[in-house]
Protein backbone atom coordinates (compact mmCIF):
# COMPACT_ATOMS: atom_id res chain seq x y z
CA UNK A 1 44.08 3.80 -16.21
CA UNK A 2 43.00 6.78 -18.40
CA UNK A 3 40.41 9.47 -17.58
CA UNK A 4 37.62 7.76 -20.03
CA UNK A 5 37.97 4.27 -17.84
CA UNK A 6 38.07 5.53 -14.61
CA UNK A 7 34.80 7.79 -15.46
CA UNK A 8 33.14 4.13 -16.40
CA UNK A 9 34.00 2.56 -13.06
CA UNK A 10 32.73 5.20 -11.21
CA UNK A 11 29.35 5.21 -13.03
CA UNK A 12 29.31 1.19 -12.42
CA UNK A 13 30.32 2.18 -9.21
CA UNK A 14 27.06 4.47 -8.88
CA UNK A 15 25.06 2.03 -10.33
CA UNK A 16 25.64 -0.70 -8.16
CA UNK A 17 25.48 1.36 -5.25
CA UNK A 18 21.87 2.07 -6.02
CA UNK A 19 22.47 5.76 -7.24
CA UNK A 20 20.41 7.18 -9.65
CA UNK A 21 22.36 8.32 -12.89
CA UNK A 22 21.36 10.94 -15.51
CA UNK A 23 19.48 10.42 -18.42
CA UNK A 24 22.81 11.14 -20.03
CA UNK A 25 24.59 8.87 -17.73
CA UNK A 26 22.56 5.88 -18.50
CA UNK A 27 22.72 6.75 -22.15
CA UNK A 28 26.85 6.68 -21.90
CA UNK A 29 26.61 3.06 -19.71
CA UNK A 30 24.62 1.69 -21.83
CA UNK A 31 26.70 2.20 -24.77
CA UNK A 32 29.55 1.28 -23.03
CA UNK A 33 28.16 -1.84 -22.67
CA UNK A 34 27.16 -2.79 -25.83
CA UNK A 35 30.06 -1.68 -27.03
CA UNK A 36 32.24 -5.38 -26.44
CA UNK A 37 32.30 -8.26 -24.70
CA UNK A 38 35.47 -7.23 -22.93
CA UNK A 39 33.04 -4.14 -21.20
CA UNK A 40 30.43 -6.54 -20.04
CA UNK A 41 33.32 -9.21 -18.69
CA UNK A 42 34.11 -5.73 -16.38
CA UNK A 43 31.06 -5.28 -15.68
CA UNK A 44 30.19 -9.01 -14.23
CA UNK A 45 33.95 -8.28 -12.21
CA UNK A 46 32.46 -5.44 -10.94
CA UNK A 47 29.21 -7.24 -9.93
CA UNK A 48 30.49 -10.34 -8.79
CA UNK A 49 32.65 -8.00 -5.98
CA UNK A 50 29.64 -5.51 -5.60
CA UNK A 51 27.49 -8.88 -4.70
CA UNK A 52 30.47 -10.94 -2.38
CA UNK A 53 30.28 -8.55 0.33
CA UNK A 54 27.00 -6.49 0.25
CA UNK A 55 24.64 -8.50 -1.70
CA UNK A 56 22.25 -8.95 1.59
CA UNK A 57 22.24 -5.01 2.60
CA UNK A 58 20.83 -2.25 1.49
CA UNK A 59 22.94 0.47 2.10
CA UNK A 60 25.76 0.65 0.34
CA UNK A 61 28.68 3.24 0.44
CA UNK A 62 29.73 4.67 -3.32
CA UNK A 63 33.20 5.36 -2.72
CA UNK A 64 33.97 1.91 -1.27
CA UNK A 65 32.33 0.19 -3.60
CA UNK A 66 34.33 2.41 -6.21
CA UNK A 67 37.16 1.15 -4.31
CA UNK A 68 36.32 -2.50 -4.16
CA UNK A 69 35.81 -2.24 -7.99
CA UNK A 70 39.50 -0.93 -8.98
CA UNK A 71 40.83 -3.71 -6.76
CA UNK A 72 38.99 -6.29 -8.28
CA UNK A 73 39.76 -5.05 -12.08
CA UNK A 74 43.59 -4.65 -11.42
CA UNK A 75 44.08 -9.00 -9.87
CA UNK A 76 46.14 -10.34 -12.13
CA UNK A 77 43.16 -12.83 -12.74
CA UNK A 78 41.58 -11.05 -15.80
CA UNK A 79 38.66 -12.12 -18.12
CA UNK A 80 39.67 -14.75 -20.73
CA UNK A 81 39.60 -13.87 -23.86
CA UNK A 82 37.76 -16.89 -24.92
CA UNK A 83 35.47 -17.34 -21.58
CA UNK A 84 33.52 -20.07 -21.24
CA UNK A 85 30.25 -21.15 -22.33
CA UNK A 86 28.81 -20.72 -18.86
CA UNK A 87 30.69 -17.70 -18.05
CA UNK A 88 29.76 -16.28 -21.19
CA UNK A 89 26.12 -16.71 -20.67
CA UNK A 90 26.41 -15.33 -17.11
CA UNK A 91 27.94 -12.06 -18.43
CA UNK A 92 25.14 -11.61 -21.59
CA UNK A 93 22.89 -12.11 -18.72
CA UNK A 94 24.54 -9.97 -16.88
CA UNK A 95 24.66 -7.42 -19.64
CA UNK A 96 21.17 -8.09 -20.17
CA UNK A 97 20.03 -6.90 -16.56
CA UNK A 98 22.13 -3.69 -16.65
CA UNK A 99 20.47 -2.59 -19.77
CA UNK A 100 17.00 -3.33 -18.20
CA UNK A 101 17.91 -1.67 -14.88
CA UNK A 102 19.02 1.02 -16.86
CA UNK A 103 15.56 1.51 -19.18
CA UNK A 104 13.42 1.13 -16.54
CA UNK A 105 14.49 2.70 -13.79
CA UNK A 106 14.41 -0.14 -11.93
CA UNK A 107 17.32 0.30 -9.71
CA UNK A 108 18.85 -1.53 -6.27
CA UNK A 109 17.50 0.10 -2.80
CA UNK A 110 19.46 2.23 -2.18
CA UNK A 111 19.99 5.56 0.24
CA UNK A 112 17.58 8.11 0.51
CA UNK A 113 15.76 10.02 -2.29
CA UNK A 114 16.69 7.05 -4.63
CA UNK A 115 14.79 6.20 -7.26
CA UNK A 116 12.16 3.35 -6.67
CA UNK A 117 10.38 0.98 -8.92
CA UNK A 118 7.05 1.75 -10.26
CA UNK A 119 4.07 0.83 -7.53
CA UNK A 120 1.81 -0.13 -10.45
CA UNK A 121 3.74 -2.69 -11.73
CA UNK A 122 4.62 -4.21 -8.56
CA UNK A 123 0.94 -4.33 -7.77
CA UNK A 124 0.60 -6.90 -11.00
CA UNK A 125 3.12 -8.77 -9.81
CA UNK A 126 2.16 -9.36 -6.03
CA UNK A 127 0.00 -12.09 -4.86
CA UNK A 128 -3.48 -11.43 -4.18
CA UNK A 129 -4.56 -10.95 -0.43
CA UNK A 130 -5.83 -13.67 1.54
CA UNK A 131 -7.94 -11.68 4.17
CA UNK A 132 -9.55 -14.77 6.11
CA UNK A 133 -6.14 -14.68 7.61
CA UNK A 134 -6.51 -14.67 11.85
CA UNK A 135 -3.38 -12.66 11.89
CA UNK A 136 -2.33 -9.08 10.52
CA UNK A 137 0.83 -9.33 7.96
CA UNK A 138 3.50 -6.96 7.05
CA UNK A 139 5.15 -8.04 4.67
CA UNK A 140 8.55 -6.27 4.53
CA UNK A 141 10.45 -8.82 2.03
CA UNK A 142 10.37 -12.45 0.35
CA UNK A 143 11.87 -13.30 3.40
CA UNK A 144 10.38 -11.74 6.49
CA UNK A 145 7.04 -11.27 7.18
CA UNK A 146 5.90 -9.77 10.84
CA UNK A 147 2.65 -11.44 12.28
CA UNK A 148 0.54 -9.10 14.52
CA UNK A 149 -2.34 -10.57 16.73
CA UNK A 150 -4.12 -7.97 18.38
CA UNK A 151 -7.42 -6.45 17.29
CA UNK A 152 -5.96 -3.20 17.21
CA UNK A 153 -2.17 -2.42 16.01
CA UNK A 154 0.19 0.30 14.62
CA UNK A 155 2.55 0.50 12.85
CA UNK A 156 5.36 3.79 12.46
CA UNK A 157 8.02 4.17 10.29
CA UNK A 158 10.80 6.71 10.49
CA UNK A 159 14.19 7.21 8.80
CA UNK A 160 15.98 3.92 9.88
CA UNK A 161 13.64 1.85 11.77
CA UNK A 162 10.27 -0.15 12.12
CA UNK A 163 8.33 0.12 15.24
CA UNK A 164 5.55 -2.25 16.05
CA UNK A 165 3.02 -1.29 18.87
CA UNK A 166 5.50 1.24 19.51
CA UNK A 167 7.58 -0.42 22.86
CA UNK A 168 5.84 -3.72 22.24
CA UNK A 169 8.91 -5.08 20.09
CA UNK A 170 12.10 -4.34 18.80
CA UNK A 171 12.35 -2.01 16.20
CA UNK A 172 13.07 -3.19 12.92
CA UNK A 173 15.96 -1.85 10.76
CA UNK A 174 14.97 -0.80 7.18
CA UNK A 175 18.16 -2.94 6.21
CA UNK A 176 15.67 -5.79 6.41
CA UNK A 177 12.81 -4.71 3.96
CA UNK A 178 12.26 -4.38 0.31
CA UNK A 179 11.52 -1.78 -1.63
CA UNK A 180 7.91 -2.05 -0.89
CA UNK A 181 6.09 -3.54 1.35
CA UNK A 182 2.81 -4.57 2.14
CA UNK A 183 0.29 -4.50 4.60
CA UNK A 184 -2.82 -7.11 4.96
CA UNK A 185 -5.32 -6.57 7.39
CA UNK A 186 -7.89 -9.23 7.79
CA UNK A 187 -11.47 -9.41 8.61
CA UNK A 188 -11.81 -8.51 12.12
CA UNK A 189 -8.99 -6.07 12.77
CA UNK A 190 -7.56 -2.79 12.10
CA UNK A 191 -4.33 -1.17 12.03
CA UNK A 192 -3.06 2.40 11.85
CA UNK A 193 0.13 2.95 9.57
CA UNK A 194 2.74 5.97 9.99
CA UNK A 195 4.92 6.32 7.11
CA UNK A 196 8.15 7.95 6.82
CA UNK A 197 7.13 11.13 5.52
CA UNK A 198 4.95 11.77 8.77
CA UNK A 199 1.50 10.62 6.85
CA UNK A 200 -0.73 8.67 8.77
CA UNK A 201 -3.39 5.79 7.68
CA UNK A 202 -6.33 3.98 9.29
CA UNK A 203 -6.48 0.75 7.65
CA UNK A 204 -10.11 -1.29 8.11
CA UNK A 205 -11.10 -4.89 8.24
CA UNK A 206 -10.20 -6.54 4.68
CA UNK A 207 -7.78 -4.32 3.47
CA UNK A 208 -4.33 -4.05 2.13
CA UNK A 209 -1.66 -1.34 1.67
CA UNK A 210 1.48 -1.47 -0.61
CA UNK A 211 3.53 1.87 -0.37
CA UNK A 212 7.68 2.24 -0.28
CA UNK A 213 9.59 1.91 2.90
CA UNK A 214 10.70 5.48 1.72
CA UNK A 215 9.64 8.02 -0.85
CA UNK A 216 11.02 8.83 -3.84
CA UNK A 217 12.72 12.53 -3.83
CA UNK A 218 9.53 13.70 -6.35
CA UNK A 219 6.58 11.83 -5.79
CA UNK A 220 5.12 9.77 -3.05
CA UNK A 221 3.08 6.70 -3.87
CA UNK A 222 0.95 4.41 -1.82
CA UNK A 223 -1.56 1.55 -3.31
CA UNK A 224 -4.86 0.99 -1.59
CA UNK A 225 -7.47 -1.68 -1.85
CA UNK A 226 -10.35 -1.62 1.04
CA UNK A 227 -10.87 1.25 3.38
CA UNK A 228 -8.84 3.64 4.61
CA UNK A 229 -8.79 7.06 6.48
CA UNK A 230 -5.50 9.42 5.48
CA UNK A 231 -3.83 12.28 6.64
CA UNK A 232 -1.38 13.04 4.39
CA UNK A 233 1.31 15.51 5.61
CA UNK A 234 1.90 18.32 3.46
CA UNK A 235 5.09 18.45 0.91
CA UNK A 236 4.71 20.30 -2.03
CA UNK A 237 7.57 19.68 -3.79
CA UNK A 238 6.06 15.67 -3.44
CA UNK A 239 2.43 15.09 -4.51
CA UNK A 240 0.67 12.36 -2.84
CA UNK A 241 -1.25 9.61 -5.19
CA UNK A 242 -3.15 6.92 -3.41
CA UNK A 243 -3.79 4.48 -6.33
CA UNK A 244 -6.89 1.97 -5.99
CA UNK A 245 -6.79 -0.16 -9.23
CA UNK A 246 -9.64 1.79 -10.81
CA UNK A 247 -9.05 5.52 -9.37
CA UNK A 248 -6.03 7.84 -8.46
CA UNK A 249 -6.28 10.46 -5.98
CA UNK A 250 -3.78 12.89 -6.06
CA UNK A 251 -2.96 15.56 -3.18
CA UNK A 252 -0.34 17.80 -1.79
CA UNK A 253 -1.91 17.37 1.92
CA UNK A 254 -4.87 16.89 3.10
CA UNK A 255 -7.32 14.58 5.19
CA UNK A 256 -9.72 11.89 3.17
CA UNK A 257 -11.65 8.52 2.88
CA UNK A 258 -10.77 5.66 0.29
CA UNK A 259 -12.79 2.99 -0.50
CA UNK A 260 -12.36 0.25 -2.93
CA UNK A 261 -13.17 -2.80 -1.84
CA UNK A 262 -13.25 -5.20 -5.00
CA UNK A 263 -16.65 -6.51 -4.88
CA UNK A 264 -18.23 -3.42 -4.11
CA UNK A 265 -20.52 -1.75 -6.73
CA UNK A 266 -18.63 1.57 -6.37
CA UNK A 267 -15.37 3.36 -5.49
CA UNK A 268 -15.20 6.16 -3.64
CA UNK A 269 -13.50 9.19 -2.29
CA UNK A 270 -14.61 11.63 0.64
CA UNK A 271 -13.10 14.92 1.34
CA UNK A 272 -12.80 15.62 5.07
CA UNK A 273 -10.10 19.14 4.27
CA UNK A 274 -7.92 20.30 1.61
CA UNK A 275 -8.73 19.14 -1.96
CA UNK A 276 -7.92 16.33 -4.03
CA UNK A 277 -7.97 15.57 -7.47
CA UNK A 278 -9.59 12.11 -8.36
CA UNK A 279 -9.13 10.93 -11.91
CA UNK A 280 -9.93 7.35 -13.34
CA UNK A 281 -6.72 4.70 -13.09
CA UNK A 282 -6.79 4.71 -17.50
CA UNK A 283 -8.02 8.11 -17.92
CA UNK A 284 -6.32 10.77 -15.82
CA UNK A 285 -7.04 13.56 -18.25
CA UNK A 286 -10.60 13.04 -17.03
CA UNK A 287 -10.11 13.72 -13.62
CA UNK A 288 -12.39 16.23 -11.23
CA UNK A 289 -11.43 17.89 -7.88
CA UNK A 290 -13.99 17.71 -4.99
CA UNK A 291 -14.23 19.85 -2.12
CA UNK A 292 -14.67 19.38 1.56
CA UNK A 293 -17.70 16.77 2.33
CA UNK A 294 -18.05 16.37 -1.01
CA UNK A 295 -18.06 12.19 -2.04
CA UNK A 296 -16.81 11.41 -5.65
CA UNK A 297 -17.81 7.76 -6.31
CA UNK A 298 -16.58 5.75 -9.42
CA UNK A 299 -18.99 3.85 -10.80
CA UNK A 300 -18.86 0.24 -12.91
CA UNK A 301 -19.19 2.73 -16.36
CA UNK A 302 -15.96 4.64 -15.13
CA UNK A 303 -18.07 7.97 -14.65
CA UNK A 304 -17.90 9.88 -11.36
CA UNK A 305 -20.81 11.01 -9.69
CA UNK A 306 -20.69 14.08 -7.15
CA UNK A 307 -22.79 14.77 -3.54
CA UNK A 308 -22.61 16.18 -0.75
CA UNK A 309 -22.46 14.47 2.57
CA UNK A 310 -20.87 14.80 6.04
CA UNK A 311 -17.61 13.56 6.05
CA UNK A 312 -17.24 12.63 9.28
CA UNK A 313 -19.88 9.92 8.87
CA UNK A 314 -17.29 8.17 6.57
CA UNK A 315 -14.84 8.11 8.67
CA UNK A 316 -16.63 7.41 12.51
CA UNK A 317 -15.08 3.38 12.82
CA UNK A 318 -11.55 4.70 13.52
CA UNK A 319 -13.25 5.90 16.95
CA UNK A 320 -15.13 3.04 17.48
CA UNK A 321 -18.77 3.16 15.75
CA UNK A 322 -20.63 3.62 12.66
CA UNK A 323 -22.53 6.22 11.47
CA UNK A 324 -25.19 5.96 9.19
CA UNK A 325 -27.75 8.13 7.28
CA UNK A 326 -30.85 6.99 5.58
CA UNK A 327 -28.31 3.76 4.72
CA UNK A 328 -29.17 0.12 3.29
CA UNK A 329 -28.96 -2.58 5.73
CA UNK A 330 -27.29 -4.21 3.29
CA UNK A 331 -24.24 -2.20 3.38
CA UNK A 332 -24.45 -2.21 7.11
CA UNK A 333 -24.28 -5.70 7.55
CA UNK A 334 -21.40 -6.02 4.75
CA UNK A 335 -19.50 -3.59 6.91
CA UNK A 336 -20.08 -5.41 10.27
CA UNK A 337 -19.19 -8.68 8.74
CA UNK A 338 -15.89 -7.20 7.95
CA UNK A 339 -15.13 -5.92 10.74
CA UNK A 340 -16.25 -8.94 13.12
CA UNK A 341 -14.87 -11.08 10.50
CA UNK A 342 -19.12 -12.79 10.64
CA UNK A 343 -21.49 -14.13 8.14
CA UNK A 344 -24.77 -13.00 8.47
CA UNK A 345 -27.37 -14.08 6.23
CA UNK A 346 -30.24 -12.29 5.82
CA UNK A 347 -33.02 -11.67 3.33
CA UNK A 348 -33.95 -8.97 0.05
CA UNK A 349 -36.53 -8.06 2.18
CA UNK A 350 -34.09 -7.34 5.23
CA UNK A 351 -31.47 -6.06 2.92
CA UNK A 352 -33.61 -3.41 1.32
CA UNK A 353 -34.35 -1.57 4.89
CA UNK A 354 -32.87 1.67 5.75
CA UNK A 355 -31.44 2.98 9.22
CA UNK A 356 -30.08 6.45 10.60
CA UNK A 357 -28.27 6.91 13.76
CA UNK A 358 -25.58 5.57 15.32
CA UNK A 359 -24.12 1.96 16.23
CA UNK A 360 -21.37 1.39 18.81
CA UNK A 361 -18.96 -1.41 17.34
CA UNK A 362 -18.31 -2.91 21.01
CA UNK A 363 -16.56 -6.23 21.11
CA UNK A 364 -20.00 -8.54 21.16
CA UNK A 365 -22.02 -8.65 17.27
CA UNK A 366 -24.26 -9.84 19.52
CA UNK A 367 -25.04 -6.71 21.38
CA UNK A 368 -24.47 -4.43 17.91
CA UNK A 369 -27.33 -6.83 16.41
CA UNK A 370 -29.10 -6.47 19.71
CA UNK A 371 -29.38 -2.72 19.06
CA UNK A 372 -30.21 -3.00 15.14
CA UNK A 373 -33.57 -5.04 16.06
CA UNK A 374 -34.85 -2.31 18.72
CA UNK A 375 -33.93 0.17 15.71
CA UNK A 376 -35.15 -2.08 12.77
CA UNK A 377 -38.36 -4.40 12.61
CA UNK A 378 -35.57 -7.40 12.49
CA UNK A 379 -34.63 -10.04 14.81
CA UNK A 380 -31.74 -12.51 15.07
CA UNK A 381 -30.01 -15.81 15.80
CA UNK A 382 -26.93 -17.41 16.00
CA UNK A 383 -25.93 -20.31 13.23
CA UNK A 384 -22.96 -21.71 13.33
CA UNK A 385 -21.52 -19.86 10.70
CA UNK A 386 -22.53 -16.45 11.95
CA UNK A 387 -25.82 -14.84 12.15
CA UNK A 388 -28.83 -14.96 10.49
CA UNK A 389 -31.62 -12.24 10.35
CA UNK A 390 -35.21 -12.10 9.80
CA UNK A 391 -37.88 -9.70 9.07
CA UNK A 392 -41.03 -8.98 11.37
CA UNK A 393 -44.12 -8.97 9.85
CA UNK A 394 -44.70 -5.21 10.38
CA UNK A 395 -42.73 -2.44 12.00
CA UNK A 396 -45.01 -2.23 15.05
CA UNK A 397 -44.71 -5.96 15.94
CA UNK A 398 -41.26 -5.25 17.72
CA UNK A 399 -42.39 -3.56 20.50
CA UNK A 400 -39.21 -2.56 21.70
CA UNK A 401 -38.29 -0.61 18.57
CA UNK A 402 -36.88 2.95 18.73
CA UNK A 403 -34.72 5.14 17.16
CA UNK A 404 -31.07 4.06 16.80
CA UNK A 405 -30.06 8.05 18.00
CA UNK A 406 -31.09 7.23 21.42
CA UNK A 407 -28.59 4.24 21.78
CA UNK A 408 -25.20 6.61 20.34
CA UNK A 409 -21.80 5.58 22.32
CA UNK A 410 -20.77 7.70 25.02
């Protein structure tokens, strides 16, 4: 075997193994493989022993598939020169795939700092969320999907492994999972996420989460749709995007809100430390930075409107209440009946009312509502889909009414 040949099976070799080649390297296999039917008949040898053996892992070892590949190539059994029609269609096929792995960058999983497919694109491709779900879902391939049923869950990932509630289960070997995965949270629950890199994310009622089980050696890349809290841990040699369909936020570490929930009027982003750069998802070269307690939202015309606010306001439901300033009840109740996973049916009149303060999210909507109607002129019942509110005829006819500040959690 000359020099030229054996230079070819190693970059198959590579390829198949999930390595990333050179521009130039991908260039030279390419041409190789266009180059005769005789290279692609190699190249389906190559695959067909590549896929035999390790076609359900992930982590695959270069110089042993290097090795499987010479054996293969020197059985006596070689490529006819006249395959057949199927085999013939397999290898154009075959062909075919290389050259689109190869264009793309859309490689096999493969060790660490390997490149991974784009997150956009996988985004178009996954099915939409279902978040009436009972159940949380992470969603780690086609083929395994991890069902959590508490209220409350978490999720870390490290180098090698899954862990669920921390001791709760078995850890979960990253041999299992795709190159992304997802995670749905219904109505009613919440989960914090630890990714590999060390960054950690709040997830709220109704949202879902698509990021890599690890990052890319240059970039880091999570999608987000719904609420979330991050702290991203600092790398600056990989920026941080959070993409949201409509708005990227980019970062090098920091500590913000997201939220993009799809039938909300607005997107927005709020600044708790650091800075971020937000940009809209079709026109990045119109993108502003914000500063801490700053809130950029996107509106429906794409343009981004600036204010300043307190943070910390945003972010109050990962300890356990809400707190709001000068705030539609509208937009309370649609955050309540996502995160008690309620209806609650209500009038313009209600809707249009304002509260400040702040409201414990205990386990009973009862109570929460409870509070709301000695803070609001409102008062309640219960239908059998959920709740439905009503307005007093004038503030002073609930004469237990007070401000929400003297009812704050503990």
């Amino acid at each position: 075997m000359n020099a030229q040949n054996r230079h070819i099976d190693r970059l198959i070799a590579r390829h198949l193994d999930g390595e990333r080649l050179s521009d130039a390297e991908q260039a030279e296999l390419l041409d190789w493989l266009r180059s005769s039917e005789e290279h692609r008949c190699s190249y389906l040898d190559a695959y067909d022993a590549w896929g035999e053996r390790h076609l359900p892992d992930t982590l695959f070892d270069a110089e042993a598939a290097y090795r499987r590949l010479m054996e293969r190539i020197a059985e006596p059994e070689e490529c006819p020169a006249a395959p057949t029609v199927q085999r013939r269609l397999v290898g154009i096929a075959c062909a075919a795939a290389c050259t689109v792995l190869l264009v793309t960058g859309f490689f096999l999983r493969g060790k660490t700092g390997q490149q991974i497919p784009d997150i956009r694109e996988f985004v178009q491709t996954a099915e939409a969320p279902v978040y009436t779900e009972k159940e949380v879902q992470l969603i780690l391939s086609e083929q395994k999907t991890v069902r959590l049923e508490e209220k409350k869950s978490s999720i870390r990932y490290d180098a090698a492994e899954i862990h669920i509630n921390e001791d709760a289960r078995k850890p979960i070997t990253k041999k299992e999972v795709a190159a992304f995965n997802q995670l749905l949270v219904p109505y009613g629950k919440q989960t914090t996420l630890t990714l590999a890199d060390g960054t950690r994310v709040w997830v709220n009622a109704g949202s879902r989460l698509i990021y890599p089980s690890a990052f890319d050696d240059d970039r880091r890349e999570i999608y987000a749709e719904g609420e979330i809290y991050i702290e991203v841990t600092h790398d600056a040699a990989r920026p941080f995007t959070v993409h949201t369909g409509k708005m990227d936020v980019r970062v090098l570490g920091t500590r913000f809100y997201v939220s993009s929930y799809g039938r909300d009027r607005t997107q927005e982003v709020v600044l708790r430390s650091g800075s971020v750069n937000v940009a809209p998802a079709d026109a990045p070269e119109h993108g502003i930075r914000i500063e801490p307690d700053q809130r950029a939202s996107l509106d429906t015309a794409g343009t981004f409107r600036i204010r300043e606010v307190r943070a910390e306001d945003y972010i109050s439901w990962i300890h356990g209440y809400y707190r709001f300033d000068n705030t539609l009840l509208s937009d309370v109740l649609a955050r309540l009946a996502r995160y008690y996973n309620r209806t609650f049916d209500y009038s313009s009149e209600v809707g249009a009312m304002t509260i400040s303060g702040k409201l414990e999210l205990n386990d009973d909507p009862c109570e929460v509502l409870r509070i709301l109607s000695l803070t609001a002129p409102i008062r309640f019942r219960v239908s059998e889909e959920g709740f439905r509110l009503s307005s007093t005829q004038t503030y002073d006819d609930n004469p237990n009414r007070m401000p929400m500040e003297n009812h704050e959690p503990n």
